[in-house]
PDB file of N, CA and C in Angstrom:
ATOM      1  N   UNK A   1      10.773 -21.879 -94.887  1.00  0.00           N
ATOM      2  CA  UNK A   1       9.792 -20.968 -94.325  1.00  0.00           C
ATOM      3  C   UNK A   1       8.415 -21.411 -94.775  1.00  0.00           C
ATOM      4  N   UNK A   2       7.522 -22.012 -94.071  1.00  0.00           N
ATOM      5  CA  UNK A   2       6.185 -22.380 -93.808  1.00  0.00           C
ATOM      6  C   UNK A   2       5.389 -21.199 -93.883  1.00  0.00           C
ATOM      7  N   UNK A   3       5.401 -20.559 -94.325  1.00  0.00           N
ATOM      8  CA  UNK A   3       4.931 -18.904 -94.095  1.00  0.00           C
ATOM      9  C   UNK A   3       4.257 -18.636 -95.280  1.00  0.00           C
ATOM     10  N   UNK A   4       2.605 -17.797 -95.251  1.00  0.00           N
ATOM     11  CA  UNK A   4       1.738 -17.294 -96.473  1.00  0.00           C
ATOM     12  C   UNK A   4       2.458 -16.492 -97.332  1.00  0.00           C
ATOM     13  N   UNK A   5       3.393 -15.790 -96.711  1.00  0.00           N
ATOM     14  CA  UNK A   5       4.372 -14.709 -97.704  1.00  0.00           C
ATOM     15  C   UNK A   5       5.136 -15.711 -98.884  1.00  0.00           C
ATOM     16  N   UNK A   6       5.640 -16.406 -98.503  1.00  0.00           N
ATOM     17  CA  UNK A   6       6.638 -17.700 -99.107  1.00  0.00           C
ATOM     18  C   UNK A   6       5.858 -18.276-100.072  1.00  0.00           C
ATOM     19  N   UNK A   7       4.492 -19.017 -99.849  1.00  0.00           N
ATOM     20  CA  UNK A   7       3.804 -19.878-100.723  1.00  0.00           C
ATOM     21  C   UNK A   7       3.268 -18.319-101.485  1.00  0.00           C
ATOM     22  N   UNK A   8       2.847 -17.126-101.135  1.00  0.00           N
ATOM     23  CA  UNK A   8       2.433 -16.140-102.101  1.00  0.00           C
ATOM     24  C   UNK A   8       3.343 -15.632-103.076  1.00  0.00           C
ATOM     25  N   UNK A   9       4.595 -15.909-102.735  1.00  0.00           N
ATOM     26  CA  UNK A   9       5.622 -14.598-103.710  1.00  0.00           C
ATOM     27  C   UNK A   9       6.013 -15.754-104.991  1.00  0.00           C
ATOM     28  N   UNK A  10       5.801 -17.617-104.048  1.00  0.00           N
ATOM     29  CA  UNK A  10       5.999 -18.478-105.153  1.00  0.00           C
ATOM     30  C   UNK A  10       5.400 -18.511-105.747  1.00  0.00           C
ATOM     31  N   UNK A  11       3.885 -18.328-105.688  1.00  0.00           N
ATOM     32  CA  UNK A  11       2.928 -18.579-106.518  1.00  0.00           C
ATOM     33  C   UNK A  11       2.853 -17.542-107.924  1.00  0.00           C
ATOM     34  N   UNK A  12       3.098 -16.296-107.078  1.00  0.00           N
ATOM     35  CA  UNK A  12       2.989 -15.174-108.209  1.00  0.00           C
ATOM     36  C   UNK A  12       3.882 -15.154-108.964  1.00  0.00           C
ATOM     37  N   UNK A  13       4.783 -15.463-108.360  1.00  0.00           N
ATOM     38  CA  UNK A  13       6.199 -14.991-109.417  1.00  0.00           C
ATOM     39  C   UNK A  13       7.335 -16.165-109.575  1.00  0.00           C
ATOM     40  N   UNK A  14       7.076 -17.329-109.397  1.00  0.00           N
ATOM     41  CA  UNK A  14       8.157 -18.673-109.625  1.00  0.00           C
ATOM     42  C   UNK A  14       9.184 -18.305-108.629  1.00  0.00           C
ATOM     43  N   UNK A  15       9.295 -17.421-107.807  1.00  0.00           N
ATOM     44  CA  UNK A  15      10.857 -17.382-106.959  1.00  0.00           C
ATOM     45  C   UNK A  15      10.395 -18.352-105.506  1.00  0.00           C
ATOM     46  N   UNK A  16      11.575 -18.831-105.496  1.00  0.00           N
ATOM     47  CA  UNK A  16      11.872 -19.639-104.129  1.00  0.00           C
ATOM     48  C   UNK A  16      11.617 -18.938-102.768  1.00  0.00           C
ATOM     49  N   UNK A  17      11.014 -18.681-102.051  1.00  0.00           N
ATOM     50  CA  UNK A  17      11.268 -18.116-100.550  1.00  0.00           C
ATOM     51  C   UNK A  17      13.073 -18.465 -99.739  1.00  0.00           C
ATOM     52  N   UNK A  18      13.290 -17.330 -99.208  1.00  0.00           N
ATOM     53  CA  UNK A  18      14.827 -17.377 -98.950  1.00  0.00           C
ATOM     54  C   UNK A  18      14.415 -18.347 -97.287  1.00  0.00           C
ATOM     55  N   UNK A  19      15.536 -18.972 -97.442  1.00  0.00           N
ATOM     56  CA  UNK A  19      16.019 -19.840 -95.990  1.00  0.00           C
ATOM     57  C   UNK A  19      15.771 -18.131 -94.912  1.00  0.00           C
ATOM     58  N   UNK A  20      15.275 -17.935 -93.724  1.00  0.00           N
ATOM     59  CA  UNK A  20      15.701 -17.133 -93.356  1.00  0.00           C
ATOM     60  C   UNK A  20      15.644 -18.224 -91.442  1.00  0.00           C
ATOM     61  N   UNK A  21      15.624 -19.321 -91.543  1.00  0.00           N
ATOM     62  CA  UNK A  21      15.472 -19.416 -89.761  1.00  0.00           C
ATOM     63  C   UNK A  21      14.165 -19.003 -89.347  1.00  0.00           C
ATOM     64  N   UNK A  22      14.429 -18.494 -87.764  1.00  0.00           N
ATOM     65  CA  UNK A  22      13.400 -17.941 -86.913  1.00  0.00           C
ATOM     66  C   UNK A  22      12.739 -16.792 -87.576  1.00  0.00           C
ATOM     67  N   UNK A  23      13.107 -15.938 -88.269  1.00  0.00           N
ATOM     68  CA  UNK A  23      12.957 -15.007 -88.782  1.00  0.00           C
ATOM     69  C   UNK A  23      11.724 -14.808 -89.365  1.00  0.00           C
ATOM     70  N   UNK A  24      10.996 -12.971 -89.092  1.00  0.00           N
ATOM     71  CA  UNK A  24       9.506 -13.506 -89.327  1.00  0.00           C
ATOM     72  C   UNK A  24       9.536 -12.640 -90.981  1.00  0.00           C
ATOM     73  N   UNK A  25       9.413 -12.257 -91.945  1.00  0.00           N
ATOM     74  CA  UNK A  25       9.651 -11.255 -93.031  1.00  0.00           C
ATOM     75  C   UNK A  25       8.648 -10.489 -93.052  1.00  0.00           C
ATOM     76  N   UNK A  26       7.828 -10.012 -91.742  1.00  0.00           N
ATOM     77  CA  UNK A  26       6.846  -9.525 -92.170  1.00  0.00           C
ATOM     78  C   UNK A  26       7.594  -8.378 -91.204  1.00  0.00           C
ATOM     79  N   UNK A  27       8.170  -8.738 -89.806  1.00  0.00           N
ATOM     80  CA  UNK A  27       8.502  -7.785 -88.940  1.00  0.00           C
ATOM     81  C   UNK A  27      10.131  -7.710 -88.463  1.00  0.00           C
ATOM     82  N   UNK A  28      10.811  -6.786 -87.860  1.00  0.00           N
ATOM     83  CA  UNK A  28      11.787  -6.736 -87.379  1.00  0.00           C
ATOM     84  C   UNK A  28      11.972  -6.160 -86.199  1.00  0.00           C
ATOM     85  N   UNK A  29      12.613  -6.226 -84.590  1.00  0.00           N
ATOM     86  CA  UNK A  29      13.359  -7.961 -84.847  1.00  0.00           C
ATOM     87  C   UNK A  29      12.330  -8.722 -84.711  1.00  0.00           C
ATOM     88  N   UNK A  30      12.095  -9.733 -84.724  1.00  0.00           N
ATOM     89  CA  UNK A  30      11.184 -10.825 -84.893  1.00  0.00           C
ATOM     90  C   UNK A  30      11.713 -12.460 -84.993  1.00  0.00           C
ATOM     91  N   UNK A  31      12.596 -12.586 -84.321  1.00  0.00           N
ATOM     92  CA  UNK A  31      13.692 -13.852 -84.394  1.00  0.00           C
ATOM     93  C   UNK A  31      14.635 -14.592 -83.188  1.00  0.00           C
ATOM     94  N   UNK A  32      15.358 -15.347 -83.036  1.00  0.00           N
ATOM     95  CA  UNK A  32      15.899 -15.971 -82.016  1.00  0.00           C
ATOM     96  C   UNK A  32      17.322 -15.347 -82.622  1.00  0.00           C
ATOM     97  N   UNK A  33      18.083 -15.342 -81.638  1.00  0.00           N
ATOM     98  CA  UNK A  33      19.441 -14.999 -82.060  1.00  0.00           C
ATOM     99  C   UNK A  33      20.515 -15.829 -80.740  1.00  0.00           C
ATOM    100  N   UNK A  34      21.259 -16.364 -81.367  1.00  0.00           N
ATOM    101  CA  UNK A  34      22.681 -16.987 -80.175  1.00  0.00           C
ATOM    102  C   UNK A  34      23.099 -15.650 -79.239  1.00  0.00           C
ATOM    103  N   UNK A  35      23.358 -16.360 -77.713  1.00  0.00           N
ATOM    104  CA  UNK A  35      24.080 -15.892 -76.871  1.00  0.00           C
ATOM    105  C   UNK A  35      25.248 -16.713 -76.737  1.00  0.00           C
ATOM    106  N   UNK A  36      26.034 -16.247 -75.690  1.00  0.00           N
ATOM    107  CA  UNK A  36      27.155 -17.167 -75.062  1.00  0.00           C
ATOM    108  C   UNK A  36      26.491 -18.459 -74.523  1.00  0.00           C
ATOM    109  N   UNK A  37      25.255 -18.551 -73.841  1.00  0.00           N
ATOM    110  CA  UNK A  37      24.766 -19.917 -73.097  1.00  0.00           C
ATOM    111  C   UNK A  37      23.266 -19.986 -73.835  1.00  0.00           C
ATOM    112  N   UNK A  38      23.290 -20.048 -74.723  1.00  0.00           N
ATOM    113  CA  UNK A  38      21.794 -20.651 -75.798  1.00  0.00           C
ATOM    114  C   UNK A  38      21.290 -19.332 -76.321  1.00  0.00           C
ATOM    115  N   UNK A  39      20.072 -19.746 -76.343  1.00  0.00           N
ATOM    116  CA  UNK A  39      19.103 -18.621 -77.640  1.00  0.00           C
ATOM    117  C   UNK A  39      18.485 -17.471 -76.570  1.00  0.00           C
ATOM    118  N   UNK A  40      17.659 -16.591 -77.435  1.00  0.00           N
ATOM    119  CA  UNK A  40      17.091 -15.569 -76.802  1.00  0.00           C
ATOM    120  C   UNK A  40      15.911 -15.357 -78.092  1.00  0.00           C
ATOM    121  N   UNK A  41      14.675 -15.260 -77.788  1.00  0.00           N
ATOM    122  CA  UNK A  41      13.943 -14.732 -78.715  1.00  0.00           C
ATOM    123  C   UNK A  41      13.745 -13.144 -78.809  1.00  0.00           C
ATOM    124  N   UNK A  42      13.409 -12.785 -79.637  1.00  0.00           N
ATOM    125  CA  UNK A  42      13.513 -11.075 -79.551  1.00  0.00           C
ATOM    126  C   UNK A  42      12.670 -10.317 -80.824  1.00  0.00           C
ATOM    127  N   UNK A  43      11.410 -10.344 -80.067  1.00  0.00           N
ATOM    128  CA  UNK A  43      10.264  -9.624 -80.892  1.00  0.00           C
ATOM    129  C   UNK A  43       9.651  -8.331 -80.435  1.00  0.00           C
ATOM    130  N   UNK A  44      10.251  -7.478 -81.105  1.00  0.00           N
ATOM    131  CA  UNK A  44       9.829  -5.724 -80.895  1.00  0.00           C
ATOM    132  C   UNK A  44       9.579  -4.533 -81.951  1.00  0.00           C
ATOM    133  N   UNK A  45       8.774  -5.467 -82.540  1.00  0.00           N
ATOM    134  CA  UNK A  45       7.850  -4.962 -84.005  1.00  0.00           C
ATOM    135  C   UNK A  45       7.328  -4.015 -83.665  1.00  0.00           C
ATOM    136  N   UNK A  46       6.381  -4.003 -82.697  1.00  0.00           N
ATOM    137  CA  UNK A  46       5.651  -2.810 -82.001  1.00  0.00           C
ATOM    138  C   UNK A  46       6.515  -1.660 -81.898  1.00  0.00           C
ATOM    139  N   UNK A  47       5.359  -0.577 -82.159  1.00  0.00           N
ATOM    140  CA  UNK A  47       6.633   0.559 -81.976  1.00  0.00           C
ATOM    141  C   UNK A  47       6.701   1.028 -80.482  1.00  0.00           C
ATOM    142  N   UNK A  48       5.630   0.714 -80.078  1.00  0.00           N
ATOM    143  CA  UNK A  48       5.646   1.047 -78.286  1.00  0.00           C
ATOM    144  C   UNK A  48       6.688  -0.286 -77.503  1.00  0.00           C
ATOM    145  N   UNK A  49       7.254  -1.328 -78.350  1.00  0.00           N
ATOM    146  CA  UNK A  49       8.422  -2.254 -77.687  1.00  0.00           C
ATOM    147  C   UNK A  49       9.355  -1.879 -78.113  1.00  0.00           C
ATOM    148  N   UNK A  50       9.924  -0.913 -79.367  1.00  0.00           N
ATOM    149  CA  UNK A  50      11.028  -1.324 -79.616  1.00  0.00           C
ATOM    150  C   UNK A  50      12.039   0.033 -78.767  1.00  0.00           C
ATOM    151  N   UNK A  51      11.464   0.820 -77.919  1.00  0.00           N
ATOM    152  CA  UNK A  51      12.290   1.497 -77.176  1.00  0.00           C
ATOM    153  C   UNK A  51      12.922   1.272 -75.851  1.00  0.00           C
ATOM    154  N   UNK A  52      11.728   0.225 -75.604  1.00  0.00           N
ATOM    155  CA  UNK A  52      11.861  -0.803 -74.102  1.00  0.00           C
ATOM    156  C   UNK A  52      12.921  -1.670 -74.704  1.00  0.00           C
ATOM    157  N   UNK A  53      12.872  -2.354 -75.655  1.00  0.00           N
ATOM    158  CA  UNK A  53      13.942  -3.087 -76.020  1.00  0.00           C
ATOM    159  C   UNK A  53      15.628  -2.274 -76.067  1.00  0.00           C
ATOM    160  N   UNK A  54      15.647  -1.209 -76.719  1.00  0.00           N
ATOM    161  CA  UNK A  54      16.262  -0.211 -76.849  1.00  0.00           C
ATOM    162  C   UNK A  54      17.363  -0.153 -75.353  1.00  0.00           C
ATOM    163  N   UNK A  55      16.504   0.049 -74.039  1.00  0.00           N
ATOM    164  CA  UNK A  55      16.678   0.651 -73.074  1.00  0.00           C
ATOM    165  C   UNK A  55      17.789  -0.812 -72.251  1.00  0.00           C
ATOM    166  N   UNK A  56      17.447  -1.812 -72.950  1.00  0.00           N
ATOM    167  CA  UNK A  56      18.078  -2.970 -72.181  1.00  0.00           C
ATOM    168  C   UNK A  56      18.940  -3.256 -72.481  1.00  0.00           C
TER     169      UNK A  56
END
C-alpha cells in the first residue's frame, strides 16, 4: 500500500502497513472484488451512494 496512511502509521509507530489490495483504509467499500467473469470496482463511501448501491 503506496498510501499517506501506511508511510504515517510507519513513521509514528514502527508497524508495517497491512497488504490490503485495492482496498482504500480510509473508506468502505472502496475496492475491486472478483465476479464469475473478472473484477468489479465498488466505491460507496458516500452516504448518499451507499443506498443506491444497496438497491442493486
Amino acid at each position: 500500500m503506496l498510501q499517506q496512511i501506511g508511510y504515517a502509521s510507519c513513521f509514528a509507530n514502527g508497524t508495517n502497513a497491512e497488504k490490503i489490495g485495492s482496498a482504500a483504509p480510509y473508506a468502505a467499500p472502496n475496492e475491486a472484488f472478483p465476479t464469475k467473469d473478472g473484477w468489479i470496482m465498488v466505491a460507496a463511501y458516500d452516504y448518499k451512494r451507499w443506498p443506491a448501491l444497496c438497491e442493486l
